[in-house]
N, C-alpha and C. Protein backbone atom coordinates (compact mmCIF):
# COMPACT_ATOMS: atom_id res chain seq x y z
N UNK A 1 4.73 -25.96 -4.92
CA UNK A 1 4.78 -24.63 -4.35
C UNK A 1 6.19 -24.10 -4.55
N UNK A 2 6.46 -22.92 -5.45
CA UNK A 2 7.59 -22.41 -5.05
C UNK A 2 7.88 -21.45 -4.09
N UNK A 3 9.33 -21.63 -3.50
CA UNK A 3 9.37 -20.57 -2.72
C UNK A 3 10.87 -20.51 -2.80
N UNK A 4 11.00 -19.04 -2.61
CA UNK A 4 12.03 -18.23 -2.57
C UNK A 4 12.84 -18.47 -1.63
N UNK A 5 13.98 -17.82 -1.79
CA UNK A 5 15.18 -18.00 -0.66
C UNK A 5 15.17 -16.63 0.17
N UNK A 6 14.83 -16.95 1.72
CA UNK A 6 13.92 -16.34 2.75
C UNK A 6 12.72 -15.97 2.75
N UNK A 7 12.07 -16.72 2.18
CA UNK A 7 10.49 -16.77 1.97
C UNK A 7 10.51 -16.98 3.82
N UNK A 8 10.00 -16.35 4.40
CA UNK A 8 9.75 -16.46 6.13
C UNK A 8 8.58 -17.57 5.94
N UNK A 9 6.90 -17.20 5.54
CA UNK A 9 6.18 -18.59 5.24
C UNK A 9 6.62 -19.60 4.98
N UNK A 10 6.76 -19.37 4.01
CA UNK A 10 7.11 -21.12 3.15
C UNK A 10 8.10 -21.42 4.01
N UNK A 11 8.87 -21.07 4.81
CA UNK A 11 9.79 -21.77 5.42
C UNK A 11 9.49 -22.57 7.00
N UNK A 12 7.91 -21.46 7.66
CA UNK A 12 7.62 -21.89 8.40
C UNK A 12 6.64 -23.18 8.00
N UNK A 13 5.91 -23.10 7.03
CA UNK A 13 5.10 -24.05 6.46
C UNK A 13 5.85 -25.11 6.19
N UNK A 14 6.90 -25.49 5.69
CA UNK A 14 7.57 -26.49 4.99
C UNK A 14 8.22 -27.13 6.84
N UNK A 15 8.77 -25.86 7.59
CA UNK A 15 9.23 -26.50 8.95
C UNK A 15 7.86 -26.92 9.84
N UNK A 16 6.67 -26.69 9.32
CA UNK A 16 5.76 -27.32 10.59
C UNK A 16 5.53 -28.41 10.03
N UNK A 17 5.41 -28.57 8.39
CA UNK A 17 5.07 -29.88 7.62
C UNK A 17 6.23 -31.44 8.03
N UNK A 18 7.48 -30.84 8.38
CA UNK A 18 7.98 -32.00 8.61
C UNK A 18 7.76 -32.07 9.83
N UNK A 19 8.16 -31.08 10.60
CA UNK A 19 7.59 -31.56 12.26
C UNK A 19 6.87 -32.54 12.51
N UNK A 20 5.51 -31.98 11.90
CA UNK A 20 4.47 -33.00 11.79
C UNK A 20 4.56 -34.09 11.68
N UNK A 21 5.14 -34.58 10.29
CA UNK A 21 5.04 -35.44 9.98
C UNK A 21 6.26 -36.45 10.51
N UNK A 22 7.33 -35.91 10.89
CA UNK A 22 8.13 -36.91 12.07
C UNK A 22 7.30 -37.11 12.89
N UNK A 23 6.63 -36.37 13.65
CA UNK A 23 6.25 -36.37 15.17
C UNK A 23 5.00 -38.21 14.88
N UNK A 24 4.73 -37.79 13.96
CA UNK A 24 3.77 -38.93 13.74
C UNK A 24 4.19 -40.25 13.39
N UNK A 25 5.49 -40.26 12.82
CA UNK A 25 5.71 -41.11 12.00
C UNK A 25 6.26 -42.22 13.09
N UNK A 26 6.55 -41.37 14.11
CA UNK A 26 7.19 -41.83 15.30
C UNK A 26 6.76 -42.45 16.45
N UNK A 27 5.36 -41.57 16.22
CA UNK A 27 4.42 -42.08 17.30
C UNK A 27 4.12 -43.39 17.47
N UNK A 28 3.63 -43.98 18.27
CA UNK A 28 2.95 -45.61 18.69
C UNK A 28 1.60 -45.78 18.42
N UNK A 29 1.04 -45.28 17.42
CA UNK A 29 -0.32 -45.14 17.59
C UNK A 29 -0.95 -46.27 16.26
N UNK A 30 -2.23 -46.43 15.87
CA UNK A 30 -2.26 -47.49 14.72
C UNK A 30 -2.79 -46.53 13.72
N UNK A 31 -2.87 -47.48 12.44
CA UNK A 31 -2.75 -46.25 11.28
C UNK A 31 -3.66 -45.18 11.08
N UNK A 32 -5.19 -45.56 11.24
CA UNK A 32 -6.35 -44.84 11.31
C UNK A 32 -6.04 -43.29 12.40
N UNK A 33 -5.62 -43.82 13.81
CA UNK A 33 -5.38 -42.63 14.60
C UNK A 33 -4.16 -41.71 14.05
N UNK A 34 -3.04 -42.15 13.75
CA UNK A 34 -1.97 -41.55 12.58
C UNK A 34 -2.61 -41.00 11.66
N UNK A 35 -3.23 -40.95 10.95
CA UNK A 35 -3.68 -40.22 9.39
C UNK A 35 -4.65 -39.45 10.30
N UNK A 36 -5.63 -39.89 11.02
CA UNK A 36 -6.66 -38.82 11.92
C UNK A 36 -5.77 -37.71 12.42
N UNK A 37 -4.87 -38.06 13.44
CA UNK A 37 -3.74 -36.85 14.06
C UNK A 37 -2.67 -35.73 13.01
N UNK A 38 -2.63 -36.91 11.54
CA UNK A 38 -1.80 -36.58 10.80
C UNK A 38 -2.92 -34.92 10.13
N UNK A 39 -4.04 -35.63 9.75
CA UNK A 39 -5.15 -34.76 9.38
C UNK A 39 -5.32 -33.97 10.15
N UNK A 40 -5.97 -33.57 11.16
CA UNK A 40 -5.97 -32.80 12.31
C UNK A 40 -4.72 -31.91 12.33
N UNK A 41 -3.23 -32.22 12.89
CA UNK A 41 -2.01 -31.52 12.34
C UNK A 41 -1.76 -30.44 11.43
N UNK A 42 -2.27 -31.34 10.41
CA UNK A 42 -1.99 -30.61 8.41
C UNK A 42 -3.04 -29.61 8.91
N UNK A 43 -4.02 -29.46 9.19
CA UNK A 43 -5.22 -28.40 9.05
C UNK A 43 -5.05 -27.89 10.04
N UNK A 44 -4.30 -27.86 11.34
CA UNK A 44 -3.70 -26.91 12.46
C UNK A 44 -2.88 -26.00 11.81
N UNK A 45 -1.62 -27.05 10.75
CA UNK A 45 -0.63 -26.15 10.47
C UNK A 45 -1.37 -25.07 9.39
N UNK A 46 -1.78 -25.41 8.54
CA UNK A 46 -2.23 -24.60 7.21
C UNK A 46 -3.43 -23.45 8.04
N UNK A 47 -3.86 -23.74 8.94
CA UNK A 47 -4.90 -22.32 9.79
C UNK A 47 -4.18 -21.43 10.53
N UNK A 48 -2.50 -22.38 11.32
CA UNK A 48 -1.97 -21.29 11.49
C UNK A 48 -0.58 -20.76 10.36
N UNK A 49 -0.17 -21.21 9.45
CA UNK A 49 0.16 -20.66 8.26
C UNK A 49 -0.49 -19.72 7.96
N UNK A 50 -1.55 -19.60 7.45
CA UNK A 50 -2.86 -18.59 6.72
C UNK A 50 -2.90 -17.50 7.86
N UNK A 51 -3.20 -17.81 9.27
CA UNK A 51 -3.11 -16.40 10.06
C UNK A 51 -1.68 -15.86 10.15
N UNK A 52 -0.86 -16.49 9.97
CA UNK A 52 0.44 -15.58 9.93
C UNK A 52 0.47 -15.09 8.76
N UNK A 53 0.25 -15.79 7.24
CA UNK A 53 0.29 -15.01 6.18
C UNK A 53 -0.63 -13.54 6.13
N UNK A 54 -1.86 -14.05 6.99
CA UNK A 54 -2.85 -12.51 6.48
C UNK A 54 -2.63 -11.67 7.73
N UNK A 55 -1.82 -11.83 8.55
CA UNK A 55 -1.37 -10.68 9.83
C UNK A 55 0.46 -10.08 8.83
N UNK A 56 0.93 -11.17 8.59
CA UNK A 56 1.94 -10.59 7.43
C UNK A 56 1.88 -9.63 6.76
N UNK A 57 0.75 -9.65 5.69
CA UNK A 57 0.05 -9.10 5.14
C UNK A 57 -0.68 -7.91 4.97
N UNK A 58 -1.60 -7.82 6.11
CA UNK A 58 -1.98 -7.02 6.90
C UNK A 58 -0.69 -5.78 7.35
N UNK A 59 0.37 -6.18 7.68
CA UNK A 59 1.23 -5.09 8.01
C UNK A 59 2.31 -5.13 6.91
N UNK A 60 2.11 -5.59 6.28
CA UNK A 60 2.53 -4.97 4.54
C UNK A 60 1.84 -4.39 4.53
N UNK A 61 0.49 -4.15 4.62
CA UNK A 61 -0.12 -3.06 3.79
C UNK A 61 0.23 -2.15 4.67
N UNK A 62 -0.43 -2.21 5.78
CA UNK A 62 -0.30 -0.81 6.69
C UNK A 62 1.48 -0.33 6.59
N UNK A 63 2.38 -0.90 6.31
CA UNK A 63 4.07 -0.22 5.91
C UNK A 63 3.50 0.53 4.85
N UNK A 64 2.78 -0.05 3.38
CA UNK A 64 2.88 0.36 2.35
C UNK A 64 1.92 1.61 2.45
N UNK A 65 1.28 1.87 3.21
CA UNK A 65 -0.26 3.00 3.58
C UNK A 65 0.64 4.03 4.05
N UNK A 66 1.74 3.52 5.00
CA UNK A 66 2.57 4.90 5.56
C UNK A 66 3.52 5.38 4.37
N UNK A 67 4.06 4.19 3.65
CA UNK A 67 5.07 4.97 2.98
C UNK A 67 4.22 5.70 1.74
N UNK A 68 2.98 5.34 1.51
CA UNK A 68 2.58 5.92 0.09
C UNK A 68 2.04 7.32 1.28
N UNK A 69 1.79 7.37 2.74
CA UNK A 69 1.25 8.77 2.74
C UNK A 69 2.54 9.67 3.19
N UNK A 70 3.24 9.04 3.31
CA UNK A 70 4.97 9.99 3.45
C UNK A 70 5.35 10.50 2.07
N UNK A 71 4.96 9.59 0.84
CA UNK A 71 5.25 10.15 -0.45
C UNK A 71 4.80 11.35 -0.66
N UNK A 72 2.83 11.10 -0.46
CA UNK A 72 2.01 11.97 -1.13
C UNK A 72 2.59 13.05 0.13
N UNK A 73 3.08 12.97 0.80
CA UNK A 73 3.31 14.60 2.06
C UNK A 73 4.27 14.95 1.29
N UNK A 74 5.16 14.36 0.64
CA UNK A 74 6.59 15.08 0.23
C UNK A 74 6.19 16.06 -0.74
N UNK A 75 5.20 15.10 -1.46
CA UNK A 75 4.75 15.69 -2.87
C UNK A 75 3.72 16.80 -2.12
N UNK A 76 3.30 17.12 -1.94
CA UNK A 76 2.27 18.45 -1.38
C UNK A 76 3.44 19.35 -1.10
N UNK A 77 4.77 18.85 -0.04
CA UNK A 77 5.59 19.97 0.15
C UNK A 77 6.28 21.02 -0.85
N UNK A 78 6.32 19.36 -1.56
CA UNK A 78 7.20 20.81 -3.13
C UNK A 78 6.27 20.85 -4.00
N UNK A 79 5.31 20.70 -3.92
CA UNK A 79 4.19 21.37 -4.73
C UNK A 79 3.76 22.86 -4.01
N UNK A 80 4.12 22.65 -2.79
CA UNK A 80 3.23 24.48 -2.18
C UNK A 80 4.62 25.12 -1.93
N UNK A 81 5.92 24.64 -2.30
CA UNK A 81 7.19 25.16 -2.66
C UNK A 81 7.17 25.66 -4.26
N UNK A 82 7.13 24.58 -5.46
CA UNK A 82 7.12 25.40 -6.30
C UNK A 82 6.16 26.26 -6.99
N UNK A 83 4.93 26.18 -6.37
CA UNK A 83 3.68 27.38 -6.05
C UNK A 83 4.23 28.58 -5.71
N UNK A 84 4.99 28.57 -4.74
CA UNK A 84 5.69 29.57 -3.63
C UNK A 84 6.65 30.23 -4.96
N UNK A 85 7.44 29.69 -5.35
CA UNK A 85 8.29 30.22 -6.24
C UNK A 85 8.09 30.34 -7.69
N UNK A 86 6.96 30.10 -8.20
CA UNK A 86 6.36 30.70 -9.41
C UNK A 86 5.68 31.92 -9.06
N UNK A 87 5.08 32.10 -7.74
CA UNK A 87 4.17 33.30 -7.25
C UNK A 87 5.32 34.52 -6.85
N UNK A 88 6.88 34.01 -6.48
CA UNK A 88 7.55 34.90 -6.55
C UNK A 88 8.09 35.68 -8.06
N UNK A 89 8.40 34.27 -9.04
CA UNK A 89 8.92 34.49 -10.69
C UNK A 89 7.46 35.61 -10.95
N UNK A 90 6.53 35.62 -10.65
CA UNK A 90 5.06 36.15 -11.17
C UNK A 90 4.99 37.87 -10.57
N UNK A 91 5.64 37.65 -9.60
CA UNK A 91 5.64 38.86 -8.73
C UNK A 91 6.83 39.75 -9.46
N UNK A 92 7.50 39.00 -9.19
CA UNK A 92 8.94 40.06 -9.95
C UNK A 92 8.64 40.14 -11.69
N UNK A 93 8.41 39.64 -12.39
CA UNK A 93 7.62 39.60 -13.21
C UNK A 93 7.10 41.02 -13.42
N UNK A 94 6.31 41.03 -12.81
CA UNK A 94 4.89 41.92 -13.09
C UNK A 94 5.53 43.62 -12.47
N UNK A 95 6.79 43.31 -11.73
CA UNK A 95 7.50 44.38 -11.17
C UNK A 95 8.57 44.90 -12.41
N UNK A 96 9.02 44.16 -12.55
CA UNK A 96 9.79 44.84 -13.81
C UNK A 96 9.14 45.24 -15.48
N UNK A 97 7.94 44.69 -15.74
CA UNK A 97 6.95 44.87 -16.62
C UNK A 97 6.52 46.99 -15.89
N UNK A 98 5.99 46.19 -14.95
CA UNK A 98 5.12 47.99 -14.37
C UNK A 98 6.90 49.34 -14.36
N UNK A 99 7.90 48.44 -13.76
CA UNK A 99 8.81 49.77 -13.96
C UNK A 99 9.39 49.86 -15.55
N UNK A 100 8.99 48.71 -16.32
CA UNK A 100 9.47 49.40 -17.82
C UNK A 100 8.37 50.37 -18.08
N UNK A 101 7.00 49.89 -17.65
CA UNK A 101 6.20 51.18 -18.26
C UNK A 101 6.20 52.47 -17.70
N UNK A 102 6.77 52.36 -16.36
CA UNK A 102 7.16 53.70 -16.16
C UNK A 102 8.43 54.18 -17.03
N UNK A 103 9.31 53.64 -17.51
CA UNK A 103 10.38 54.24 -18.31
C UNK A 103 9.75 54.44 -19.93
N UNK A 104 9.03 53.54 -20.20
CA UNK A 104 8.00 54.14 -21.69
C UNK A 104 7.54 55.33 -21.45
N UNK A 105 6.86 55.49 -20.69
CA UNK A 105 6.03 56.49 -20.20
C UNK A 105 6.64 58.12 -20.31
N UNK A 106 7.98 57.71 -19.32
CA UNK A 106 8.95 58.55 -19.47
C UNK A 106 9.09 59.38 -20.68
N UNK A 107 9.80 58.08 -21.37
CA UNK A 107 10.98 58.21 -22.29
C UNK A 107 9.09 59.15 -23.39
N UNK A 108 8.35 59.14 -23.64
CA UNK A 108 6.99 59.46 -24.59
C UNK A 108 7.05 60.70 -24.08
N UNK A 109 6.68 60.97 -22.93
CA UNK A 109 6.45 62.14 -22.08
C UNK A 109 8.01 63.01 -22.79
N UNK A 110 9.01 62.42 -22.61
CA UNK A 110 10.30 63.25 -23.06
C UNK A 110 10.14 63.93 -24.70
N UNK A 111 10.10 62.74 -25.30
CA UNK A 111 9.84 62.59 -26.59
C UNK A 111 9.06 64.07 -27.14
N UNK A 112 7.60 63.65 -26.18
CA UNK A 112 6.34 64.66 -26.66
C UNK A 112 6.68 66.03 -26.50
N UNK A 113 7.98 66.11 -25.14
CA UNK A 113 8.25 67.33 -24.87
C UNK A 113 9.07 68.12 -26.11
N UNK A 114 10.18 67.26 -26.45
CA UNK A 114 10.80 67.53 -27.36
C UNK A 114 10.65 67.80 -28.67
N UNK A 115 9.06 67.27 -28.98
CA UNK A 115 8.77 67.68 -30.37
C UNK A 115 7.93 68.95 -29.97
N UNK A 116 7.36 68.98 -29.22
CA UNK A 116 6.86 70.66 -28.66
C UNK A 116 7.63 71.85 -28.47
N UNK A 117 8.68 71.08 -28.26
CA UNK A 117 9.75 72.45 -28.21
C UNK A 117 10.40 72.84 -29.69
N UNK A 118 10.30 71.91 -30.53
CA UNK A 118 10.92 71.84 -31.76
C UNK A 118 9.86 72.19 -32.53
N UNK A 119 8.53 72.45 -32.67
CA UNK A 119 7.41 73.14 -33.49
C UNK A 119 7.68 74.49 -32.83
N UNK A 120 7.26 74.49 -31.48
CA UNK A 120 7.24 75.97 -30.67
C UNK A 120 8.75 76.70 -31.36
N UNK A 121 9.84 76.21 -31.44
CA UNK A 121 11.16 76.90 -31.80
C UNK A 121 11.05 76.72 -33.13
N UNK A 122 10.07 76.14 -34.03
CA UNK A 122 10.07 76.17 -35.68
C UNK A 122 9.05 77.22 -35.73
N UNK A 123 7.91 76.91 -35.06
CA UNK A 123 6.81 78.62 -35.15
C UNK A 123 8.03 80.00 -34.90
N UNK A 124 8.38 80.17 -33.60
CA UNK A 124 8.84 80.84 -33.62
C UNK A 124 10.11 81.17 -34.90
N UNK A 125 10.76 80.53 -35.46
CA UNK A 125 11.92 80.75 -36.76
C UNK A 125 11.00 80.89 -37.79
N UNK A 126 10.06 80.62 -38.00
CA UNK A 126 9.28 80.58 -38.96
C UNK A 126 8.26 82.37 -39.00
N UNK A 127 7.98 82.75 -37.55
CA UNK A 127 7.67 84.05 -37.17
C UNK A 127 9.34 85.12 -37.31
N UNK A 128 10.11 84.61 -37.12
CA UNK A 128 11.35 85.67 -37.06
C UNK A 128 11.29 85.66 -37.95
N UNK A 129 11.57 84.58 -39.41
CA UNK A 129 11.57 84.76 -40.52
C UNK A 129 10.91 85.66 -41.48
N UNK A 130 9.33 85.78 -41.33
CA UNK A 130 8.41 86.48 -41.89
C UNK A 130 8.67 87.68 -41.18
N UNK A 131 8.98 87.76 -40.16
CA UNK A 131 9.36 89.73 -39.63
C UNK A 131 10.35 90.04 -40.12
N UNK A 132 11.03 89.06 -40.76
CA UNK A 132 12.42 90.01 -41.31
C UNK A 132 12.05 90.42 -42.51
N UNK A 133 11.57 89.49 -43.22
CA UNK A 133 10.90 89.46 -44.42
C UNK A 133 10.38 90.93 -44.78
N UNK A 134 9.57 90.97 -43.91
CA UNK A 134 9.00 92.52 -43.90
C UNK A 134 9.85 93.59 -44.12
């Protein structure tokens, strides 16, 4: 078995394994009841090893459940943030688009005026002309 340096298990496992096995080695008892107690022991320690590993465990996950739903919240926040601020880029956008077409608009409207005045003032030079003519 390897184990790491502060492995919390393996350290309690490896400290109940010798316990054990002093406590027995020590005892007054004859060999059959020794290996029976020794047996009995080993399968105390390893049932309660295994419930500390899967209650361990167990709240690893539930840490890892909060921090992945603290992530996914962050991520929703600046997602309905940069929603928020493309719907503003979209807005202003569409505001300076509508006031250039009011300045097209304009500037055509000017334009149209100006060539109306410049036929109307060519009819007319074109009418002075032919009356002089006369």
């Amino acid at each position: 078995m390897s184990c790491e340096k502060g492995n919390f298990i393996c350290g309690l496992f490896i400290g109940a394994l010798i316990g054990t096995a002093a406590g027995m080695l020590t005892a007054p008892e004859s060999g059959k009841d020794t290996r029976n107690r020794i047996k009995k022991d080993t399968e105390d320690a390893f049932g309660s090893v295994y419930d500390q590993a899967a209650e361990y465990g167990d709240s690893m996950k539930k840490q890892f459940d909060e921090f992945a739903d603290g992530i996914n919240e962050k991520i929703n926040q600046y997602k309905m943030q940069i929603e928020n601020k493309i719907q503003e880029i979209q807005d202003e956008v569409n505001q300076d688009i509508a006031d250039l077409n009011e300045e097209l608009e304009k500037l055509q409207d000017e334009e149209e005026a100006q060539a109306q005045n410049a036929a109307v003032g060519a009819e007319e030079s074109a009418a002075g002309a032919g009356a002089d003519a006369k």
